[in-house]
N, C-alpha and C. Protein backbone atom coordinates (compact mmCIF):
# COMPACT_ATOMS: atom_id res chain seq x y z
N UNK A 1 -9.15 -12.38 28.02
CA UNK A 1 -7.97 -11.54 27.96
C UNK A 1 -7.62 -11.12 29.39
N UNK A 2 -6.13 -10.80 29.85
CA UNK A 2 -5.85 -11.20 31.04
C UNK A 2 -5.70 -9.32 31.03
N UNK A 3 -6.12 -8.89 32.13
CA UNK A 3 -5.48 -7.36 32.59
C UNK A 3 -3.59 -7.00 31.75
N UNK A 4 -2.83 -8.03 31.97
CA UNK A 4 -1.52 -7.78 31.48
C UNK A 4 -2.04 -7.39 30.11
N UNK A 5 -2.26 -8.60 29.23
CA UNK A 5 -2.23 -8.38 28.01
C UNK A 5 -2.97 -6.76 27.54
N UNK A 6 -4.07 -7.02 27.92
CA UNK A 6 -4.89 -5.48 27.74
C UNK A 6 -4.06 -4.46 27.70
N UNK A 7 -3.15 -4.79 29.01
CA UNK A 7 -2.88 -2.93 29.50
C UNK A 7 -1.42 -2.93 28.41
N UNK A 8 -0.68 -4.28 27.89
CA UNK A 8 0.05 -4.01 26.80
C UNK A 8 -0.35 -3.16 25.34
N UNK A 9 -1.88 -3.95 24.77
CA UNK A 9 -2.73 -3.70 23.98
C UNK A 9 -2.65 -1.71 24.04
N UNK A 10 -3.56 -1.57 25.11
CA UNK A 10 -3.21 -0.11 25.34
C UNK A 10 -2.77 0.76 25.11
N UNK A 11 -0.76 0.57 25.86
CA UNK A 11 0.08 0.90 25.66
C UNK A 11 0.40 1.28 24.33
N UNK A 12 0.44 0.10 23.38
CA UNK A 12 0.73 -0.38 21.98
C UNK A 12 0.30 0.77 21.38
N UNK A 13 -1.08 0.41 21.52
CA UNK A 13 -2.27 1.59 20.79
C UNK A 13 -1.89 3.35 21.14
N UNK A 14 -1.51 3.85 22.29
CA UNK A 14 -1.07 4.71 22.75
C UNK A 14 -0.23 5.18 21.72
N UNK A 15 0.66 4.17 21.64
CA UNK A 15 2.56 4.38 21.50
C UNK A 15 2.12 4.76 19.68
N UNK A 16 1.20 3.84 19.29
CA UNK A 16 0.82 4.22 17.94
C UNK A 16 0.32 5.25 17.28
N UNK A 17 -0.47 5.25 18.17
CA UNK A 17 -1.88 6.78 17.89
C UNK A 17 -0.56 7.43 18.19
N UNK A 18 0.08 7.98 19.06
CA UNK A 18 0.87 9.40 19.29
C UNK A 18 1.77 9.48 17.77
N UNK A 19 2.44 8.46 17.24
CA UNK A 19 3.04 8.81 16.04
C UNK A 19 2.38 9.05 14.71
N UNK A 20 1.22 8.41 14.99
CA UNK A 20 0.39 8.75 13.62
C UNK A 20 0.52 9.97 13.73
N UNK A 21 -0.58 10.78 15.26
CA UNK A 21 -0.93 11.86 15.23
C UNK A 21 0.76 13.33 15.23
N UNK A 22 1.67 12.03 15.39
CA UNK A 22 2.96 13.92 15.32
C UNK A 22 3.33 13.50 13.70
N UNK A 23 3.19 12.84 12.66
CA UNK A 23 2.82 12.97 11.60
C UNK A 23 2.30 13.79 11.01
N UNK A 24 0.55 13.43 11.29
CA UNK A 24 -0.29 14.24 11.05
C UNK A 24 -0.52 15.93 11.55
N UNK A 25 0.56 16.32 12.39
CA UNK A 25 0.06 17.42 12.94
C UNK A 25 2.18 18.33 11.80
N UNK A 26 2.49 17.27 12.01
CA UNK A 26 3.82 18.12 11.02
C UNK A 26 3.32 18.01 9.35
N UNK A 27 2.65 16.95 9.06
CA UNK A 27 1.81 17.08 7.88
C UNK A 27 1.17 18.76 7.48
N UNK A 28 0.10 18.84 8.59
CA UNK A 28 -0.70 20.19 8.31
C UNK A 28 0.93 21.22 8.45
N UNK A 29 1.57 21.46 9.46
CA UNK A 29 2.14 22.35 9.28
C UNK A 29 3.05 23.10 8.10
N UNK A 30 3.64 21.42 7.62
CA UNK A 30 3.92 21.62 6.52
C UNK A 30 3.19 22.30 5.13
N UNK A 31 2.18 21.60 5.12
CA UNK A 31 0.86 22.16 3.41
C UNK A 31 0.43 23.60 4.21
N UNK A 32 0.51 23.59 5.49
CA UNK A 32 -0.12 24.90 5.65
C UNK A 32 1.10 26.40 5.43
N UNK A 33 1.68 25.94 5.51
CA UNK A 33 3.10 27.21 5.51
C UNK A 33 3.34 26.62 3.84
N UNK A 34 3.62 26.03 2.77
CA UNK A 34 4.13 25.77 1.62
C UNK A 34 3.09 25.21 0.75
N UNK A 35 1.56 25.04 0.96
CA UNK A 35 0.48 24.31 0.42
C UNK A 35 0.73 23.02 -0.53
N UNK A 36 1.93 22.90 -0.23
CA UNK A 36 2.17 20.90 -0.57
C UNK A 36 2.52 19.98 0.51
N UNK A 37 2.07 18.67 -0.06
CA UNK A 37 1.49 17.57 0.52
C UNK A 37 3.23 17.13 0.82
N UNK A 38 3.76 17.49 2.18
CA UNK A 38 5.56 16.42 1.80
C UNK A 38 5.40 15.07 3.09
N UNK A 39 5.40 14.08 2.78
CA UNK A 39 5.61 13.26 3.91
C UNK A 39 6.77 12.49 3.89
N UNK A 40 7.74 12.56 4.34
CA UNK A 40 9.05 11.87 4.47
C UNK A 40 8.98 10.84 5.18
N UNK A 41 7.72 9.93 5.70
CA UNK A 41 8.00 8.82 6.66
C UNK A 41 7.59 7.53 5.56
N UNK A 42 8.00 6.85 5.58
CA UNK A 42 8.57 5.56 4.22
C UNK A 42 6.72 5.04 4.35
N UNK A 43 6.00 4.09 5.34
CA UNK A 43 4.88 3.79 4.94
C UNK A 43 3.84 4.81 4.87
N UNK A 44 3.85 5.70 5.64
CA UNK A 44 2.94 6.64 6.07
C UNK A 44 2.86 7.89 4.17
N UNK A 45 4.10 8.07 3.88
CA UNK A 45 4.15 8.45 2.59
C UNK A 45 4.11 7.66 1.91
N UNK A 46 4.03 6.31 1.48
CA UNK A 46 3.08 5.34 0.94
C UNK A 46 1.80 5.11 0.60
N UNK A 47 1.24 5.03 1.90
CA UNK A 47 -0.37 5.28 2.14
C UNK A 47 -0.66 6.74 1.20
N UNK A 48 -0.03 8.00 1.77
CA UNK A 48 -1.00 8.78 1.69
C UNK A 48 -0.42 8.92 -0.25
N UNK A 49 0.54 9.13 -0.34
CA UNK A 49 0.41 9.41 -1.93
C UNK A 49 -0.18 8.41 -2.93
N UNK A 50 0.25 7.16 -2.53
CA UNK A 50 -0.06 6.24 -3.18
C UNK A 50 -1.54 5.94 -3.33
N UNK A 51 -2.45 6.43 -1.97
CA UNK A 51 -3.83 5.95 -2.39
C UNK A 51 -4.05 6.60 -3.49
N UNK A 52 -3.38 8.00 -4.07
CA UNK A 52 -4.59 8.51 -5.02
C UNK A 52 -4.45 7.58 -6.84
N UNK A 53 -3.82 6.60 -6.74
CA UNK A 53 -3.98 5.51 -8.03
C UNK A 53 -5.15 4.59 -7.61
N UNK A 54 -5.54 4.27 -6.46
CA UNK A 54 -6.52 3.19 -5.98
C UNK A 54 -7.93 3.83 -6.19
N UNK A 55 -7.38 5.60 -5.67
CA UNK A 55 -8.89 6.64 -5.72
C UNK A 55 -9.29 7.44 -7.10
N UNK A 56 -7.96 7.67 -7.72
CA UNK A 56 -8.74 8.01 -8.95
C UNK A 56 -7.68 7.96 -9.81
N UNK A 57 -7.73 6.93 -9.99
CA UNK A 57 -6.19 6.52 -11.77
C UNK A 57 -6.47 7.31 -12.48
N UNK A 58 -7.80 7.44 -12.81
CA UNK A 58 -7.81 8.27 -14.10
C UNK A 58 -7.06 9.16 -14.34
N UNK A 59 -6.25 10.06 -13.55
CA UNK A 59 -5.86 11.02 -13.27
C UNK A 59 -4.33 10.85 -13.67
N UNK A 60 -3.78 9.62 -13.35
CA UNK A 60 -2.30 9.16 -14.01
C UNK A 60 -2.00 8.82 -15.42
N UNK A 61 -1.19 9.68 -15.91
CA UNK A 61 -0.40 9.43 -17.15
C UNK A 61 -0.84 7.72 -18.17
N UNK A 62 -1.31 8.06 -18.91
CA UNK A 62 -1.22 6.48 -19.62
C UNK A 62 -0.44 5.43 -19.52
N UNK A 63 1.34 5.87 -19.45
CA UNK A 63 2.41 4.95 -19.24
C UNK A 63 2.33 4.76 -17.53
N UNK A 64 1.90 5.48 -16.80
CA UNK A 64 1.84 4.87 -15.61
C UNK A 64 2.04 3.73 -15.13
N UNK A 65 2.49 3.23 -14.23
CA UNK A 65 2.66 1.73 -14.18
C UNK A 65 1.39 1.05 -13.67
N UNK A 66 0.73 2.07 -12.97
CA UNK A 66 -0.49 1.50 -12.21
C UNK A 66 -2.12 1.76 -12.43
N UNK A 67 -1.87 2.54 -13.49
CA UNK A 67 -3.17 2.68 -14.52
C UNK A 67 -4.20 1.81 -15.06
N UNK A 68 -4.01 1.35 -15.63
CA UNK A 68 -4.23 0.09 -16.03
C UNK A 68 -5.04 -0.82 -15.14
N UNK A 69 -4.30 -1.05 -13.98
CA UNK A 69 -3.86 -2.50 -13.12
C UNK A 69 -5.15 -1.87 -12.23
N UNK A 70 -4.86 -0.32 -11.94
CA UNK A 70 -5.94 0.63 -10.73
C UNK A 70 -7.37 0.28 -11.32
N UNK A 71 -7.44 0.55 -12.75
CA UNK A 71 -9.03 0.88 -13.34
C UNK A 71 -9.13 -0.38 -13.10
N UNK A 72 -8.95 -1.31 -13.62
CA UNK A 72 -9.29 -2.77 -13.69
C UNK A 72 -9.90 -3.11 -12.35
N UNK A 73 -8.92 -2.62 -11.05
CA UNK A 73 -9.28 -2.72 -9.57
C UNK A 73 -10.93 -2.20 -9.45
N UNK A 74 -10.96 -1.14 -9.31
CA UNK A 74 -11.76 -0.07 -9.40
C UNK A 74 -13.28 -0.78 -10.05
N UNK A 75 -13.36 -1.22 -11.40
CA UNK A 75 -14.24 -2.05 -11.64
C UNK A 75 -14.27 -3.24 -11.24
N UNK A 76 -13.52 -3.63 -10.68
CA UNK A 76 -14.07 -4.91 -10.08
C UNK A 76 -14.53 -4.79 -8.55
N UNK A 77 -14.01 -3.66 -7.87
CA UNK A 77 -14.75 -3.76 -6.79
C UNK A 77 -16.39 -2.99 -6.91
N UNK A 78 -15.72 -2.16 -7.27
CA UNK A 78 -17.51 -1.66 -8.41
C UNK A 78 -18.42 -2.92 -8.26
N UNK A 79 -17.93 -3.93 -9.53
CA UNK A 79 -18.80 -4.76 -9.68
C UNK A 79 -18.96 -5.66 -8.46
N UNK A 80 -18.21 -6.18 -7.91
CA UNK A 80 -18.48 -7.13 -6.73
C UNK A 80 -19.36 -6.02 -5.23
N UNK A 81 -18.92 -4.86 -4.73
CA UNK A 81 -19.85 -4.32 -3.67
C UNK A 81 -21.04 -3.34 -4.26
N UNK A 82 -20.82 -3.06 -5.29
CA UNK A 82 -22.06 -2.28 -5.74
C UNK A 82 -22.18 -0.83 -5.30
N UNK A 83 -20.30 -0.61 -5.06
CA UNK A 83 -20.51 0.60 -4.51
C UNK A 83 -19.10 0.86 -5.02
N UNK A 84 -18.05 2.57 -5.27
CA UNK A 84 -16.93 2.45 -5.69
C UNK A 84 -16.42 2.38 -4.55
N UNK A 85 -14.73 2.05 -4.54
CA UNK A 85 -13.78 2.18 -3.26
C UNK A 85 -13.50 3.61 -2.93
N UNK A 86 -13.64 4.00 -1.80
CA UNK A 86 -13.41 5.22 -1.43
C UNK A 86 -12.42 5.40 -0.14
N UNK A 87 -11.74 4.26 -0.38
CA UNK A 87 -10.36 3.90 0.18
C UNK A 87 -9.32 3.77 -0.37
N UNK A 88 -7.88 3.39 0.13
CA UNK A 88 -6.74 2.76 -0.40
C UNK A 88 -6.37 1.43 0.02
N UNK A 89 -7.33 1.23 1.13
CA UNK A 89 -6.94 -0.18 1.68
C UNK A 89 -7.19 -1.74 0.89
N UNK A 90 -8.09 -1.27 0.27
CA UNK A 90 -9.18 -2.11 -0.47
C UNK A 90 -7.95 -2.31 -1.11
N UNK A 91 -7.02 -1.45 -2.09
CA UNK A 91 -5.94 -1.70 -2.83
C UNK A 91 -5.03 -2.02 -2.31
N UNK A 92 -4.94 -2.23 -1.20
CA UNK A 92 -3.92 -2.91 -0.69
C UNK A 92 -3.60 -4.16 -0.87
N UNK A 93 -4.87 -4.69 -0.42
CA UNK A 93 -5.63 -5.85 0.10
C UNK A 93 -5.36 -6.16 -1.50
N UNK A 94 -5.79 -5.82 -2.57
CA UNK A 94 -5.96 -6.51 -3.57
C UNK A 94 -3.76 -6.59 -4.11
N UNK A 95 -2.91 -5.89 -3.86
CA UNK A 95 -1.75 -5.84 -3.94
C UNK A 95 -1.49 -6.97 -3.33
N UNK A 96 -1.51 -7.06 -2.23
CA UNK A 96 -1.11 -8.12 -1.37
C UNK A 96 -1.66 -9.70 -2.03
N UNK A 97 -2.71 -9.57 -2.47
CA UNK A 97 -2.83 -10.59 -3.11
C UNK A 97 -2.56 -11.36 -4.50
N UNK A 98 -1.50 -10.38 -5.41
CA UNK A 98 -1.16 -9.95 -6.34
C UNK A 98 -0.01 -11.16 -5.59
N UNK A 99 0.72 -10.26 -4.92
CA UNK A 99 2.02 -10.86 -4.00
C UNK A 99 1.69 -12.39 -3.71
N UNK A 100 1.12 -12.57 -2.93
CA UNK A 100 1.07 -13.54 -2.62
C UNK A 100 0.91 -14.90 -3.58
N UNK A 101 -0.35 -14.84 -4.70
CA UNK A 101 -0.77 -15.81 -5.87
C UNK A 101 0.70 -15.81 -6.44
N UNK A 102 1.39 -15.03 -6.92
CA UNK A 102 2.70 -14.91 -7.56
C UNK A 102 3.42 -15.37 -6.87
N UNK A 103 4.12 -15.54 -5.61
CA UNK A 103 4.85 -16.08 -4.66
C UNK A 103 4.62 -17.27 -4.55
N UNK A 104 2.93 -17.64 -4.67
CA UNK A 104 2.28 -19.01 -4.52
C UNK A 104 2.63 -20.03 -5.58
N UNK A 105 2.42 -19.33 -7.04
CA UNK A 105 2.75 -20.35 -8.03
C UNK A 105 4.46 -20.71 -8.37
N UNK A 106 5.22 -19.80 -7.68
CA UNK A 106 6.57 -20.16 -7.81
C UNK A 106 6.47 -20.99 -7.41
N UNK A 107 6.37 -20.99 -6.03
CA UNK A 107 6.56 -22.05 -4.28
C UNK A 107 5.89 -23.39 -5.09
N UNK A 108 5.23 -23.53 -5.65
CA UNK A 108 3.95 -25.18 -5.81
C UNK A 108 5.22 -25.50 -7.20
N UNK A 109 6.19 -25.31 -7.38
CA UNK A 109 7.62 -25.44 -8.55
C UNK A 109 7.94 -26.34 -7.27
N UNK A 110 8.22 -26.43 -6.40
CA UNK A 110 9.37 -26.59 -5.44
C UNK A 110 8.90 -27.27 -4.20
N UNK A 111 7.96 -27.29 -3.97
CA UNK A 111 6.98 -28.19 -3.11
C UNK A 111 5.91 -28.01 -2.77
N UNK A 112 5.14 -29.61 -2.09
CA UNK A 112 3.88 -29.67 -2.03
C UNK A 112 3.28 -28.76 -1.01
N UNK A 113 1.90 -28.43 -1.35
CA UNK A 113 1.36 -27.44 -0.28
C UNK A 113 0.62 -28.26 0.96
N UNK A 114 0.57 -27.63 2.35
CA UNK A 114 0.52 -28.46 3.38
C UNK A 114 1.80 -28.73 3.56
N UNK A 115 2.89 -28.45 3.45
CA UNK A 115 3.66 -29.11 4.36
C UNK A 115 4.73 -28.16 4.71
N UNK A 116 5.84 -28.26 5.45
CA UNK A 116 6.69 -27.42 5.98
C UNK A 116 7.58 -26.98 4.53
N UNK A 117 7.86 -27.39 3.54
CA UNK A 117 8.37 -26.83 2.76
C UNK A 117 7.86 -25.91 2.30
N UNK A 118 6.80 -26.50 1.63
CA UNK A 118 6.04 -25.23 0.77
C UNK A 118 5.87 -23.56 1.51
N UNK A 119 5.93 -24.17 3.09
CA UNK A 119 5.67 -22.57 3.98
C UNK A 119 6.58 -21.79 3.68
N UNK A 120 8.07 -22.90 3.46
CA UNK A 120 9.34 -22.29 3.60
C UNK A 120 9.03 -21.60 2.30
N UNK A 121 8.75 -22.42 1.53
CA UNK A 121 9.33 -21.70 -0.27
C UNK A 121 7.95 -20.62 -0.20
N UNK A 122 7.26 -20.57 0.51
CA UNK A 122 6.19 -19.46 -0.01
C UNK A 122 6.89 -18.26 0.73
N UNK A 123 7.05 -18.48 1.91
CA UNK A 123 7.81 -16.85 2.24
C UNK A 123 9.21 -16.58 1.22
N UNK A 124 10.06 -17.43 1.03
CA UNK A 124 11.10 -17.05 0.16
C UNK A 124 10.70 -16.60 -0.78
N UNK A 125 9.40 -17.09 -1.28
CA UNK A 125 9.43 -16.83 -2.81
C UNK A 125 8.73 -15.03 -2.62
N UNK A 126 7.80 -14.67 -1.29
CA UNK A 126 7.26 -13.42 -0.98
C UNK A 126 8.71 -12.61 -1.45
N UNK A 127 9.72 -13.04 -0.46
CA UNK A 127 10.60 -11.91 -0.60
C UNK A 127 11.18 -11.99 -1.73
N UNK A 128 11.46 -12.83 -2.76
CA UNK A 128 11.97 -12.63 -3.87
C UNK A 128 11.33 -12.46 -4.65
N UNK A 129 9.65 -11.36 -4.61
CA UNK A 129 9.38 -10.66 -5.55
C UNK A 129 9.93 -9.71 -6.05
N UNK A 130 10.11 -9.63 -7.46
CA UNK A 130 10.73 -8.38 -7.93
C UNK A 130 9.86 -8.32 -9.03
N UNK A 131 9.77 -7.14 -9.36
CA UNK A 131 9.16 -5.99 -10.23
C UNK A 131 7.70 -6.52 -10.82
N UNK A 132 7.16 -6.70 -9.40
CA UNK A 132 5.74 -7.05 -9.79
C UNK A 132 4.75 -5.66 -9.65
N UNK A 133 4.27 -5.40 -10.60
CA UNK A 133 3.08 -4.27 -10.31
C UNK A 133 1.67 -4.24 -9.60
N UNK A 134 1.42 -3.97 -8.65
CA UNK A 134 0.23 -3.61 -8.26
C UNK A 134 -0.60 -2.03 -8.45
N UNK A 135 -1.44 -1.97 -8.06
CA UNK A 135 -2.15 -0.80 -7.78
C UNK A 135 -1.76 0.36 -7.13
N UNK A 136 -0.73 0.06 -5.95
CA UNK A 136 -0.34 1.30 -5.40
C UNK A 136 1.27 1.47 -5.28
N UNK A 137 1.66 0.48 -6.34
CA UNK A 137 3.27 0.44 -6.41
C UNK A 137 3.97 -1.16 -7.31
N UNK A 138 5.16 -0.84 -7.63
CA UNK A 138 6.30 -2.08 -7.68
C UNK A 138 6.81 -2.15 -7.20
N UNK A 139 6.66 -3.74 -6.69
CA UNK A 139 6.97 -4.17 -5.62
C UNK A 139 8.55 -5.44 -5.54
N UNK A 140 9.16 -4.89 -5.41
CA UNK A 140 10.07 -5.44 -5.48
C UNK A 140 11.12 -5.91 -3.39
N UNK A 141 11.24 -6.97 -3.36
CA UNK A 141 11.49 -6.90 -2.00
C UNK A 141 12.95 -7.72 -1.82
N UNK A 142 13.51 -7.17 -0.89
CA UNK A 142 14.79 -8.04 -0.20
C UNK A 142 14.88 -7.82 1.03
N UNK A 143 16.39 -8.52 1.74
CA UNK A 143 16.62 -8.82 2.87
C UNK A 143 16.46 -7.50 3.63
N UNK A 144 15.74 -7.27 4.53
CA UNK A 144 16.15 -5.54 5.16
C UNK A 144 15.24 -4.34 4.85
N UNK A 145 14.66 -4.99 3.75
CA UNK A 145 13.70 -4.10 3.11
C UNK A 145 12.46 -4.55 2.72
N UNK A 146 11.42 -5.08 3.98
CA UNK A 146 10.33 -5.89 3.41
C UNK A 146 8.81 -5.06 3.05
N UNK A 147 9.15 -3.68 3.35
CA UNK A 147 7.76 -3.23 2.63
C UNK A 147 7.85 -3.24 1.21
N UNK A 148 8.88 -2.71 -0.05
CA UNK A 148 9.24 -3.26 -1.22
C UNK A 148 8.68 -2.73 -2.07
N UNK A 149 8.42 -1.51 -1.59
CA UNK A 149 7.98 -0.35 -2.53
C UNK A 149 9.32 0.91 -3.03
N UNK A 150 9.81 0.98 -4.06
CA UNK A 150 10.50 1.89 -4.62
C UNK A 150 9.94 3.48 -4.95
N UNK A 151 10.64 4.15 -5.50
CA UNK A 151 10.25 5.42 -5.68
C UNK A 151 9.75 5.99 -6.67
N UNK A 152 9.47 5.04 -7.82
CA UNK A 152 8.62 4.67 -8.50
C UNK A 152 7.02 4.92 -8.27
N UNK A 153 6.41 4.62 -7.38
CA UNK A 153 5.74 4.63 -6.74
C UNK A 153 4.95 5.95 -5.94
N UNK A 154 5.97 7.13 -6.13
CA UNK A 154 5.29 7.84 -5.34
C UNK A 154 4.86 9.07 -6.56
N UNK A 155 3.98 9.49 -5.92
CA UNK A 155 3.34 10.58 -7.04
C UNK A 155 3.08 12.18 -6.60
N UNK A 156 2.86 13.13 -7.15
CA UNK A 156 2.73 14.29 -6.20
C UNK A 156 1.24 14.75 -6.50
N UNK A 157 0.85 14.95 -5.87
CA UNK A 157 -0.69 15.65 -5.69
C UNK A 157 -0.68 17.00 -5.11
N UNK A 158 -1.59 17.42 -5.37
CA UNK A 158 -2.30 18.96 -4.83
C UNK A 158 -3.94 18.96 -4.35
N UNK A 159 -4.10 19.17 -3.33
CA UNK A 159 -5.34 19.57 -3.04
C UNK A 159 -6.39 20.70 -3.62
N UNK A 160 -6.94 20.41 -4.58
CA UNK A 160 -7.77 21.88 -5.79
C UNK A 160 -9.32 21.71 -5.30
N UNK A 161 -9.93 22.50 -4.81
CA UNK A 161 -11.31 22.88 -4.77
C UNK A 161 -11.76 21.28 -3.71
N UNK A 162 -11.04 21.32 -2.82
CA UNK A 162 -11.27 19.61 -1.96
C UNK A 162 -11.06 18.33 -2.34
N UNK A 163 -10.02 18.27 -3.50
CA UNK A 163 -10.31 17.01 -4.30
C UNK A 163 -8.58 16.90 -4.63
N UNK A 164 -8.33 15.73 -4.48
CA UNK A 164 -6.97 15.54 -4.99
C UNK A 164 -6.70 15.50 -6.75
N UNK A 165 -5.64 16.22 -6.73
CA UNK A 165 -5.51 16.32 -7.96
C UNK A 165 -3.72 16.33 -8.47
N UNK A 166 -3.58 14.98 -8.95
CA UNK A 166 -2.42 14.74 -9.98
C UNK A 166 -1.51 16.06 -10.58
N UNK A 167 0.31 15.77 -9.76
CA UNK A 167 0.39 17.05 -10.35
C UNK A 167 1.48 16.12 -10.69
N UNK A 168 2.02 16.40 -12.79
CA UNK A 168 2.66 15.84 -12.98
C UNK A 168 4.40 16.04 -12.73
């Protein structure tokens, strides 16, 4: 790695960390003056509301959209690390792959894999997911709008005795 690149790397990281952290510091101000959770920034209020279907579904409504889809998650990473998820990423990771297999079996309609088509038809077919459910949302995507999470998706919580807790 060349000194340029690094000191871009850096920068990057800098430019990043500072917005997480004026987030996170209008976050507290906010729950601390009104004791609710409000985040108005599109992924960042993603992440944080959305993990609590990945961390504890149980807690969502039966008709939920992501109930279901969460527990199922939940035991299977159970069963495969031998330990529960005590993340949201893990559900990400498993969303994304939701996306993708679904995008995949359109695309193999329309051409062979290995070759420049199929690349083409697999990203087209990414963005022309619509109303597929995952774990931490439906995901529906278009031109302009490629994270593809609706409002559907978001849930309200309360912080009770250190523990997030589902407020309907």
């Amino acid at each position: 790695m060349t000194a340029d690149i690094a000191a871009i790397l850096a920068i990057d990281g800098i430019a990043t960390g500072a917005v997480y952290a004026l987030v996170a510091i209008g976050t507290v101000l906010i729950f601390t003056v009104t004791r609710v959770i409000f985040i108005p920034c599109g992924d960042i209020a993603a992440f944080t509301a959305l993990t609590l279907a990945a961390l504890d579904a149980r807690q969502l409504p039966d008709d939920h959209f992501a109930k279901k889809l969460a527990l199922e998650f939940r035991a299977a990473f159970l069963k495969a690390n031998n330990v529960p998820t005590t993340d949201g990423f893990s559900a990400y990771s498993f969303d994304g792959w939701r996306i993708f297999t679904s995008a995949a079996e359109r695309a193999l309609k329309t051409a062979k894999p290995g070759t420049v088509e199929f690349r083409k038809a697999l990203r087209d077919e990414i963005l022309n997911t619509k109303e597929l459910s995952g774990v931490h949302a439906v995901y529906n995507f278009k031109p302009g709008a490629y994270y593809g999470v609706d409002e559907r998706a978001l849930v309200i919580v309360r912080l009770v005795n250190g523990a997030w807790t589902y407020q309907p």
